[in-house]
N, C-alpha and C. Protein backbone atom coordinates (compact mmCIF):
# COMPACT_ATOMS: atom_id res chain seq x y z
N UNK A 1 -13.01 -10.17 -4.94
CA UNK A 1 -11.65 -9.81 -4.62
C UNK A 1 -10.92 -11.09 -4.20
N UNK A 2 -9.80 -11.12 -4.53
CA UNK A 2 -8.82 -12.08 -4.12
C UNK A 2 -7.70 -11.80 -4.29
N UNK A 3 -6.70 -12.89 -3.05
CA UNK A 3 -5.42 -12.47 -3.10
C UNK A 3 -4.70 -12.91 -4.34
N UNK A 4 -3.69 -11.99 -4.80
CA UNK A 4 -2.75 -12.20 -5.98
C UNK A 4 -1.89 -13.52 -5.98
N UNK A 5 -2.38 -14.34 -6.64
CA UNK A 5 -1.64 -15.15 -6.45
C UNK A 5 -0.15 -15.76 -6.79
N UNK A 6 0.41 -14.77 -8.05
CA UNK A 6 1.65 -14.52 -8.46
C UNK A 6 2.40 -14.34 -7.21
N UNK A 7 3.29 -14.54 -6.48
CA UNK A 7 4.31 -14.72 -5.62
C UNK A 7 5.06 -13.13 -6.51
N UNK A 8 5.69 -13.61 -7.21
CA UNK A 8 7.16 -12.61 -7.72
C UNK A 8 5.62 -11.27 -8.31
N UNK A 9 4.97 -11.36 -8.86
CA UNK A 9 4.20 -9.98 -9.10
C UNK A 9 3.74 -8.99 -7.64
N UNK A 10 3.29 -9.96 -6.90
CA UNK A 10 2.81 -9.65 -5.10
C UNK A 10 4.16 -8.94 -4.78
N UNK A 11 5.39 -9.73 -5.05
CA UNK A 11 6.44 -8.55 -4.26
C UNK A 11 7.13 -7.44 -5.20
N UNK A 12 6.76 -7.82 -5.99
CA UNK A 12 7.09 -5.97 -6.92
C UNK A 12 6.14 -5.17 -6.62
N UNK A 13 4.76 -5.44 -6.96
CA UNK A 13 3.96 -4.32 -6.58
C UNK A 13 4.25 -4.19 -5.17
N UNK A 14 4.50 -4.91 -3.71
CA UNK A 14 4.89 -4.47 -2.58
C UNK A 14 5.91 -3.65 -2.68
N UNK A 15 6.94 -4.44 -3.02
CA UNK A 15 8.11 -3.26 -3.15
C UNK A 15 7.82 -1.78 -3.41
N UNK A 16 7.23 -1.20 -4.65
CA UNK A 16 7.30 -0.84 -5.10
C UNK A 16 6.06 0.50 -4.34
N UNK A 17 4.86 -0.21 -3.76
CA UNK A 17 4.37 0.28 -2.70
C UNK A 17 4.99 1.23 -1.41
N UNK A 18 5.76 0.33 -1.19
CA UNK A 18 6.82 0.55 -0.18
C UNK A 18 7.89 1.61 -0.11
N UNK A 19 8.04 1.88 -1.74
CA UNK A 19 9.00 2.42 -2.51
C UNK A 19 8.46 4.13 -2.01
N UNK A 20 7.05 3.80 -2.65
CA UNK A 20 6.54 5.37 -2.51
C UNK A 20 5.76 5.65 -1.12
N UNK A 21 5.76 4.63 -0.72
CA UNK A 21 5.56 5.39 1.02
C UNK A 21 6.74 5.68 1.64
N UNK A 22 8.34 5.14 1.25
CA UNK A 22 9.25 5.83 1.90
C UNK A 22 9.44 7.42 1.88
N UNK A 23 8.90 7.86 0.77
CA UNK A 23 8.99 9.03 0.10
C UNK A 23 8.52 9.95 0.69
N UNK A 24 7.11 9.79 1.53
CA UNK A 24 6.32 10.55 2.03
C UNK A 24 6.03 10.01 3.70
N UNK A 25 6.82 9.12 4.52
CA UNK A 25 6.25 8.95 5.26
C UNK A 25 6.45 9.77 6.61
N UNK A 26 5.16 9.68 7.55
CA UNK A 26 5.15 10.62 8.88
C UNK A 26 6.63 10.52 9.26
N UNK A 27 6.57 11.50 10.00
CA UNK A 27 7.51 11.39 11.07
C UNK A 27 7.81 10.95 12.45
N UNK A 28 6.59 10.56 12.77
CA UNK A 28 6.52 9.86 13.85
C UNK A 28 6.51 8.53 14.37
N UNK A 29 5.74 7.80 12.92
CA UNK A 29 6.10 6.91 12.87
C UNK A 29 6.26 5.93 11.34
N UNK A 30 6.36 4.94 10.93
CA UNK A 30 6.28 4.12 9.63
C UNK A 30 5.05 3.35 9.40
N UNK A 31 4.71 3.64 8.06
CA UNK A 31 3.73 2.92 7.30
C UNK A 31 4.19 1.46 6.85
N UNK A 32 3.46 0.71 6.95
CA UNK A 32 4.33 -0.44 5.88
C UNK A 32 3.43 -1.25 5.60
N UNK A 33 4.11 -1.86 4.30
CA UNK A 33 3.21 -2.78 3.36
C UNK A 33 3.19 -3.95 3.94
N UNK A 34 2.14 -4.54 3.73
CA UNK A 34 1.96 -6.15 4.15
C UNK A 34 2.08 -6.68 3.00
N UNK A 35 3.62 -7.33 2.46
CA UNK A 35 3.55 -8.37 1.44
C UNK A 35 3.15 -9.48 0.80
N UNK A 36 2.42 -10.55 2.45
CA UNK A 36 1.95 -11.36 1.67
C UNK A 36 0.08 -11.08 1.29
N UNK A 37 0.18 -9.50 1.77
CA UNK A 37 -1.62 -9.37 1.20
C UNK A 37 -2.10 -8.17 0.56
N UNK A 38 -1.34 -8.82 -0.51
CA UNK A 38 -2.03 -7.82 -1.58
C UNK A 38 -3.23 -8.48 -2.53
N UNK A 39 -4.21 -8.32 -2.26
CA UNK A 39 -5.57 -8.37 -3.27
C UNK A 39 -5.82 -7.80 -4.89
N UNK A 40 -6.52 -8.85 -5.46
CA UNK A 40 -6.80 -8.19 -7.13
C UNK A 40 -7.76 -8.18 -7.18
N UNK A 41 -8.59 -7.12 -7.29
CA UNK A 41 -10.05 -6.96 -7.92
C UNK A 41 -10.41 -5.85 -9.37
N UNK A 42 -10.64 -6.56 -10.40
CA UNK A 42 -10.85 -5.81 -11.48
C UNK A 42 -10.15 -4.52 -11.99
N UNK A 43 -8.47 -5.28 -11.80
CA UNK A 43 -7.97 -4.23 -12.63
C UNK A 43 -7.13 -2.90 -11.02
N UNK A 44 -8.42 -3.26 -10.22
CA UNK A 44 -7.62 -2.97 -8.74
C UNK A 44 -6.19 -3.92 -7.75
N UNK A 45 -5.72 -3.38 -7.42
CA UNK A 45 -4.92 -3.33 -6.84
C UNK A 45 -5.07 -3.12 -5.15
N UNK A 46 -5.54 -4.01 -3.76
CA UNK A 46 -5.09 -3.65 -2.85
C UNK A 46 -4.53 -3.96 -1.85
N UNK A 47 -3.55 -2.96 -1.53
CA UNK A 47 -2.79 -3.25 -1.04
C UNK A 47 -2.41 -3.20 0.76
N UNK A 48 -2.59 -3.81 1.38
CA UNK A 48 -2.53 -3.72 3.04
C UNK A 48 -1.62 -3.13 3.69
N UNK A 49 -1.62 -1.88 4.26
CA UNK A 49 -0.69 -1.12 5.21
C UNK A 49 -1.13 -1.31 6.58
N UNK A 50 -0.31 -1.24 7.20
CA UNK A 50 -0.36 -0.92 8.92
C UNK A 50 1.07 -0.19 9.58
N UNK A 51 0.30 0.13 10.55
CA UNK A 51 1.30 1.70 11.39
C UNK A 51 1.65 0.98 13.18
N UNK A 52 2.57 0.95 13.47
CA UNK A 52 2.45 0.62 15.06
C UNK A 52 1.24 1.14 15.81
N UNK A 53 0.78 0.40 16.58
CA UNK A 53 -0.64 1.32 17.35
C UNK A 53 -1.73 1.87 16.76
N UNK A 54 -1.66 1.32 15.55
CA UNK A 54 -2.88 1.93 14.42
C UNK A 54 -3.04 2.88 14.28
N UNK A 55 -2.10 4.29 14.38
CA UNK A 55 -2.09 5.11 14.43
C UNK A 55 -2.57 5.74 12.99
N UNK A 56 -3.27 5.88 13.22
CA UNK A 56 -4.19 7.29 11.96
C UNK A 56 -4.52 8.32 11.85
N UNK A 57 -3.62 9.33 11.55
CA UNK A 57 -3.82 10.78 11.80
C UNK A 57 -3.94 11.03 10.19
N UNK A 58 -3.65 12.76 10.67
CA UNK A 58 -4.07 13.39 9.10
C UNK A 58 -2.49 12.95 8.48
N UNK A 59 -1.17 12.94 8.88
CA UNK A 59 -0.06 12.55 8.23
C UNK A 59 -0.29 11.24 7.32
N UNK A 60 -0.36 10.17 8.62
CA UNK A 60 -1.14 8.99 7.47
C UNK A 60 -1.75 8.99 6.04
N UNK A 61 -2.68 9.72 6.76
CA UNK A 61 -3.40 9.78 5.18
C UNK A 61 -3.16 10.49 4.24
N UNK A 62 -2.59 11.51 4.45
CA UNK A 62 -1.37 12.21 3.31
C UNK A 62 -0.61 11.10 2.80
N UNK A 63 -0.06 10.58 3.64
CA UNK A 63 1.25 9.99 3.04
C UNK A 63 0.52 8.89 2.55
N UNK A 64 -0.29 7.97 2.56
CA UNK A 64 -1.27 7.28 1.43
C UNK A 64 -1.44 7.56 0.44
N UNK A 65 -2.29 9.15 0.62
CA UNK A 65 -3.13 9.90 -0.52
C UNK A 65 -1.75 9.93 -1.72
N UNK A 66 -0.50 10.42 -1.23
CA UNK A 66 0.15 10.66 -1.76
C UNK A 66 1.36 9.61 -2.71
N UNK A 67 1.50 8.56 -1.83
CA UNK A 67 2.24 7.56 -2.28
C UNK A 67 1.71 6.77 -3.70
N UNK A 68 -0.29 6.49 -2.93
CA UNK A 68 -1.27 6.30 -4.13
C UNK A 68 -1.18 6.81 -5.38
N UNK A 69 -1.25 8.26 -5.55
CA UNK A 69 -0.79 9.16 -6.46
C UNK A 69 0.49 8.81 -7.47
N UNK A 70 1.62 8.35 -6.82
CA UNK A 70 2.79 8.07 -7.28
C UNK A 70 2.45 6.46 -7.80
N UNK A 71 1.83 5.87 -7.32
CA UNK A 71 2.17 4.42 -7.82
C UNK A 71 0.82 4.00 -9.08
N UNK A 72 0.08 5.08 -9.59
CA UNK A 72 -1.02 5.04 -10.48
C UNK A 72 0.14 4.20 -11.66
N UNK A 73 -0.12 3.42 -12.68
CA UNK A 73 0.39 3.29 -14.07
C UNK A 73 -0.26 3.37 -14.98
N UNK A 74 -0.03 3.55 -16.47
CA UNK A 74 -0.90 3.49 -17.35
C UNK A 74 -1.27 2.41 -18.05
N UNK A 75 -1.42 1.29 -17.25
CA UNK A 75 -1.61 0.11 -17.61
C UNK A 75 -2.74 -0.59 -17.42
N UNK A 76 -3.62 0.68 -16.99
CA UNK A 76 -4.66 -0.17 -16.47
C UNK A 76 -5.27 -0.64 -15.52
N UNK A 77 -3.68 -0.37 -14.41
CA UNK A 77 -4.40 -0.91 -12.73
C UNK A 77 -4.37 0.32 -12.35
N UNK A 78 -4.83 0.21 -11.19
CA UNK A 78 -4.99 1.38 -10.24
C UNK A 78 -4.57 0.19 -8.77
N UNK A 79 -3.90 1.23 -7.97
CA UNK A 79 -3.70 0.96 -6.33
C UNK A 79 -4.38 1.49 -5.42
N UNK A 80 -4.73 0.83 -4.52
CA UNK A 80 -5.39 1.24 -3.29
C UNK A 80 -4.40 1.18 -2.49
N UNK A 81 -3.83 1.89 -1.09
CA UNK A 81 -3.19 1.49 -0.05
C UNK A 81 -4.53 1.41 1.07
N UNK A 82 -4.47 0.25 1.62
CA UNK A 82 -5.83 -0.04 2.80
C UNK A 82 -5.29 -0.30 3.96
N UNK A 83 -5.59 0.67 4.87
CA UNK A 83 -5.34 0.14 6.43
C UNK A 83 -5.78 -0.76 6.72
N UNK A 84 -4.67 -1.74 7.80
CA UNK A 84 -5.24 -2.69 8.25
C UNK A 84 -4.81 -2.87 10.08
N UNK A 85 -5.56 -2.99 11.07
CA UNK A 85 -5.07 -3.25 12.03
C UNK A 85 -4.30 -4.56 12.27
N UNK A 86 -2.91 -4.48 12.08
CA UNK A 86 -1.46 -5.18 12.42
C UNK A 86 -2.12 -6.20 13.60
N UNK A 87 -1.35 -7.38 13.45
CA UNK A 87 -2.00 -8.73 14.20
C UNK A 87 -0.53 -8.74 15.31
């Protein structure tokens, strides 16, 4: 695994990450993408989220499960969204 090293590809797929967690996210609090760490491994895609307070409930992971779902293409990659505890 390694990070993507395309600059302008790293922030579309963020964006675009970002795009579909607005769609679905908790209500309590926000998910968000970490732009400069998104990873490529074989065709994978992953991508680093974190929540204030690391908060991980069952909403979270809906709104992952779900955003994931939305950002599949038929191109070949697949996305992961991966928690990460925020520095």
């Amino acid at each position: 695994m390694k990070k993507l090293a395309d600059s302008k590809t790293r922030k579309k797929i963020a964006k675009l990450a970002q795009e579909a967690l607005d769609r679905h996210q908790p209500r309590k609090y926000r998910v968000s993408v970490d732009p400069s760490a998104i990873l490529e491994d074989d065709g994978w895609y992953h991508i680093l989220v974190t929540t204030p307070n690391d908060v991980r409930d069952r909403d979270f992971y809906d709104a992952l499960a779900e955003a994931e779902g939305e950002l599949q293409d038929g191109n070949g990659h697949q996305y992961l969204l991966v928690p990460v505890i925020a520095d």
